[in-house]
Protein backbone atom coordinates (compact mmCIF):
# COMPACT_ATOMS: atom_id res chain seq x y z
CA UNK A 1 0.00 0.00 0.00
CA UNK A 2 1.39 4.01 -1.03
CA UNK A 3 2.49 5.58 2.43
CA UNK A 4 -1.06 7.53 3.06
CA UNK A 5 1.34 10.26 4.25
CA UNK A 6 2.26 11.84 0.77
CA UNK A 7 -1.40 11.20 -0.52
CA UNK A 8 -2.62 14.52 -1.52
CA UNK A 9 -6.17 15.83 0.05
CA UNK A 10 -8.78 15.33 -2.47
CA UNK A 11 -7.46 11.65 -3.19
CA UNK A 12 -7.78 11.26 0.92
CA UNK A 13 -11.04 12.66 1.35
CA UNK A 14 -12.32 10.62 -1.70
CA UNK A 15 -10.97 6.93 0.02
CA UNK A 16 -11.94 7.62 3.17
CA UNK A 17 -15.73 8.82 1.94
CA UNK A 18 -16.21 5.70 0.08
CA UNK A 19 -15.10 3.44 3.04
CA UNK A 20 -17.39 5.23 5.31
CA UNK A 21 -19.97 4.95 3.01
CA UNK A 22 -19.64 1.35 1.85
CA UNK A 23 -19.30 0.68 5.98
CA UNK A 24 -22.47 2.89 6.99
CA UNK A 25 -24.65 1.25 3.65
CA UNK A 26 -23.15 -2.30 5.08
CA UNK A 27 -24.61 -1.51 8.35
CA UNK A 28 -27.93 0.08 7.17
CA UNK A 29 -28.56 -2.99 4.77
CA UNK A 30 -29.94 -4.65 7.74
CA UNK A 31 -32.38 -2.40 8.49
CA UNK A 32 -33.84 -1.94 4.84
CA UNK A 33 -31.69 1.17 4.05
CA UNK A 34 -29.75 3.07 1.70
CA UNK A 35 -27.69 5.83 2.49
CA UNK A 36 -29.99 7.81 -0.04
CA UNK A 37 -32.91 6.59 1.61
CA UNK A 38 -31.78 7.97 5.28
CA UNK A 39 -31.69 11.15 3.30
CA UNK A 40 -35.22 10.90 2.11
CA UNK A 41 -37.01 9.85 5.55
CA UNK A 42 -34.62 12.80 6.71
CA UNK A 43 -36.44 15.35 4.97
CA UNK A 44 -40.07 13.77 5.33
CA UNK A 45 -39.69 13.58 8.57
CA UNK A 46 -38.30 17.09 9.11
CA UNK A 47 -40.92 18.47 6.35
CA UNK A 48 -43.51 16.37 6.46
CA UNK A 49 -45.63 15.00 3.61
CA UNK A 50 -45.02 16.04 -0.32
CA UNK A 51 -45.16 14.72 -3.47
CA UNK A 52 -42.46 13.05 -5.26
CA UNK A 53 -41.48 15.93 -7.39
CA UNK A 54 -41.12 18.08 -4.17
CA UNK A 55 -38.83 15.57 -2.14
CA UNK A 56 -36.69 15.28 -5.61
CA UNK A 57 -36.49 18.96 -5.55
CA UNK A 58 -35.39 19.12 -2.04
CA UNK A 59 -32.66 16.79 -2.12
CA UNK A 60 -31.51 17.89 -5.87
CA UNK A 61 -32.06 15.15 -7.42
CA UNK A 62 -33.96 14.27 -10.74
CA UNK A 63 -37.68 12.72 -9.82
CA UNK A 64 -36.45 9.43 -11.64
CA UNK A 65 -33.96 8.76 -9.24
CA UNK A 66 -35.89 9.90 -5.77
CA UNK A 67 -38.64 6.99 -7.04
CA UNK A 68 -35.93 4.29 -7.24
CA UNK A 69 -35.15 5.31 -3.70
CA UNK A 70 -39.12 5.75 -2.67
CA UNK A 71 -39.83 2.09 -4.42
CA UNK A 72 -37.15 0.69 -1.85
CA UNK A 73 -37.77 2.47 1.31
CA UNK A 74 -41.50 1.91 0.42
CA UNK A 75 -40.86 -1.99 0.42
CA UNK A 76 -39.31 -2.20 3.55
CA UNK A 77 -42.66 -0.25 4.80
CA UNK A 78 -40.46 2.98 5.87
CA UNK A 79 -42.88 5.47 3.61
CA UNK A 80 -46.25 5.08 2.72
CA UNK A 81 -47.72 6.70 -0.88
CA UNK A 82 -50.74 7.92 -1.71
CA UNK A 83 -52.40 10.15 -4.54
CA UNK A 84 -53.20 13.56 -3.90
CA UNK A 85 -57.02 14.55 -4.00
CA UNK A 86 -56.05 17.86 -5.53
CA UNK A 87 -54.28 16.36 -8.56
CA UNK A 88 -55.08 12.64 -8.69
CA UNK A 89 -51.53 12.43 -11.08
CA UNK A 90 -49.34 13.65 -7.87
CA UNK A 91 -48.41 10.64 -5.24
CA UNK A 92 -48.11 12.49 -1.65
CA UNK A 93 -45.45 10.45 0.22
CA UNK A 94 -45.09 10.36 3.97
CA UNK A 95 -42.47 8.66 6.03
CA UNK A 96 -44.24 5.86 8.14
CA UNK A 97 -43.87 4.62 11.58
CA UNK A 98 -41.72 2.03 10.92
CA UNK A 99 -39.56 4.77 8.87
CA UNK A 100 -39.23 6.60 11.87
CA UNK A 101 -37.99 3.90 13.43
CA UNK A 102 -36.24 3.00 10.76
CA UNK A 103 -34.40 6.29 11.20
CA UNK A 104 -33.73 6.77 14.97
CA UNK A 105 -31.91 3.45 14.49
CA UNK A 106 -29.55 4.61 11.48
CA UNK A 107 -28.51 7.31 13.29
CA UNK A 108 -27.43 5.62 16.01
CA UNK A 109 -25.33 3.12 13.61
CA UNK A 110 -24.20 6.63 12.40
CA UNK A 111 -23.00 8.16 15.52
CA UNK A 112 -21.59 4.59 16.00
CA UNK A 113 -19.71 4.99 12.81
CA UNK A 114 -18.35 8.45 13.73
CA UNK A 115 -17.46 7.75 17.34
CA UNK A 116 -14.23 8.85 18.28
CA UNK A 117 -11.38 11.73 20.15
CA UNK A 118 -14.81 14.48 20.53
CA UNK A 119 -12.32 17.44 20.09
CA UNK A 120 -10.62 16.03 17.26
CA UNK A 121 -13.95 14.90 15.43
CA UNK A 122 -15.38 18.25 16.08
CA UNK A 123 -12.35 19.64 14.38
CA UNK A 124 -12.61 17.18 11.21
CA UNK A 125 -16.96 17.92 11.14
CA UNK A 126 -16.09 21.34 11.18
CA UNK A 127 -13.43 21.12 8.21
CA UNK A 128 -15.56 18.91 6.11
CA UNK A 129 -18.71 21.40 6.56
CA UNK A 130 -16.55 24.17 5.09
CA UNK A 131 -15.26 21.98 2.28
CA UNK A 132 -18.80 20.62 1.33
CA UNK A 133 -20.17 23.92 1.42
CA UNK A 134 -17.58 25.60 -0.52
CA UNK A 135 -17.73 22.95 -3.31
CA UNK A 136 -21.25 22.30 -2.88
CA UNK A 137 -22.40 25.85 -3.64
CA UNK A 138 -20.33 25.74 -6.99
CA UNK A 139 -21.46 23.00 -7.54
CA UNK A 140 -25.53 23.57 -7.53
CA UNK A 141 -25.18 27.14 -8.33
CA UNK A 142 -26.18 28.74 -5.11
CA UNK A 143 -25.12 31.61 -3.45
CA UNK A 144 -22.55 32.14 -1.14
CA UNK A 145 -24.08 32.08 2.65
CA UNK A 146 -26.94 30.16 2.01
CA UNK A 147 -26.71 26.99 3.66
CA UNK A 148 -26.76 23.21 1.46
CA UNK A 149 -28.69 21.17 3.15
CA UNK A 150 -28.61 17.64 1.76
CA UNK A 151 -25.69 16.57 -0.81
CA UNK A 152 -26.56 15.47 -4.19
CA UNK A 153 -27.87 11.85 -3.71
CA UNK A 154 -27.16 10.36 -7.24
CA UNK A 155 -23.77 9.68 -6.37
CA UNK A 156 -24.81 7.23 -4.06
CA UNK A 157 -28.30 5.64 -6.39
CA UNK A 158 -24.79 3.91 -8.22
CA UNK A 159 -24.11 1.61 -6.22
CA UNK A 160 -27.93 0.57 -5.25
């Protein structure tokens, strides 16, 4: 293995994401997850009910993708779907019971996953934030101040 010490910081950050992600999706398999799909119930729950379209929107993502994630979290019984009575084309989607559950127990396999020195993790959190929001505004065009909330999510429908 190349001595990780003369590894510049993009090619760093890029390893270590994927590990934490293939690690975190390994551990959220078992509960009917996707690291997408955490991202979803996220926003449902936060937001409440809204149709496809509007979650897609939320988490910047094209509506094709968000129903590949909705037809697996809805599966596993984590969302529920329903058509609209104002436009009976819309489906309103809602995160369920069991999603809440669902998602109480992912981010405890999170904080799990990111236990560790507090000070120094605080430190890296903080870093990342600034890197991800730097990037992330180029990225999706918005301006500088206002706050991302959710990172793109196709990135991680490839592996699914």
């Amino acid at each position: 293995m190349p001595d990780l010490k003369n590894w510049p910081m993009p090619r760093l950050l890029s390893t270590a994401a994927r590990l934490v992600e293939h690690e975190w999706n390994d551990k959220l398999a078992g509960l009917g997850l996707t690291h997408a799909g955490v991202i979803a119930l996220e926003v449902l729950a936060a937001d409440g009910e809204m149709t496809q379209a509007q979650l897609a929107n939320r988490v910047r993502v094209q509506a094709q993708t968000m129903g590949k994630t909705l037809g697996r979290l809805e599966v596993h019984g984590h969302i529920v779907r329903a058509r609209s009575e104002v436009d009976r084309r819309r489906q309103i989607v809602q995160i369920s019971d069991e999603g809440q559950l669902a998602l109480k127990q992912a981010a405890e396999l999170e904080r799990l996953l990111s236990s560790g020195n507090g000070d120094q993790m605080d430190e890296l959190k903080e870093r990342l934030t600034v890197i991800i929001r730097r990037l992330g505004n180029t990225r999706f065009g918005i301006a500088a101040g206002e706050p991302i909330d959710i990172v793109e999510l196709e990135s991680f429908e490839d592996g699914d």
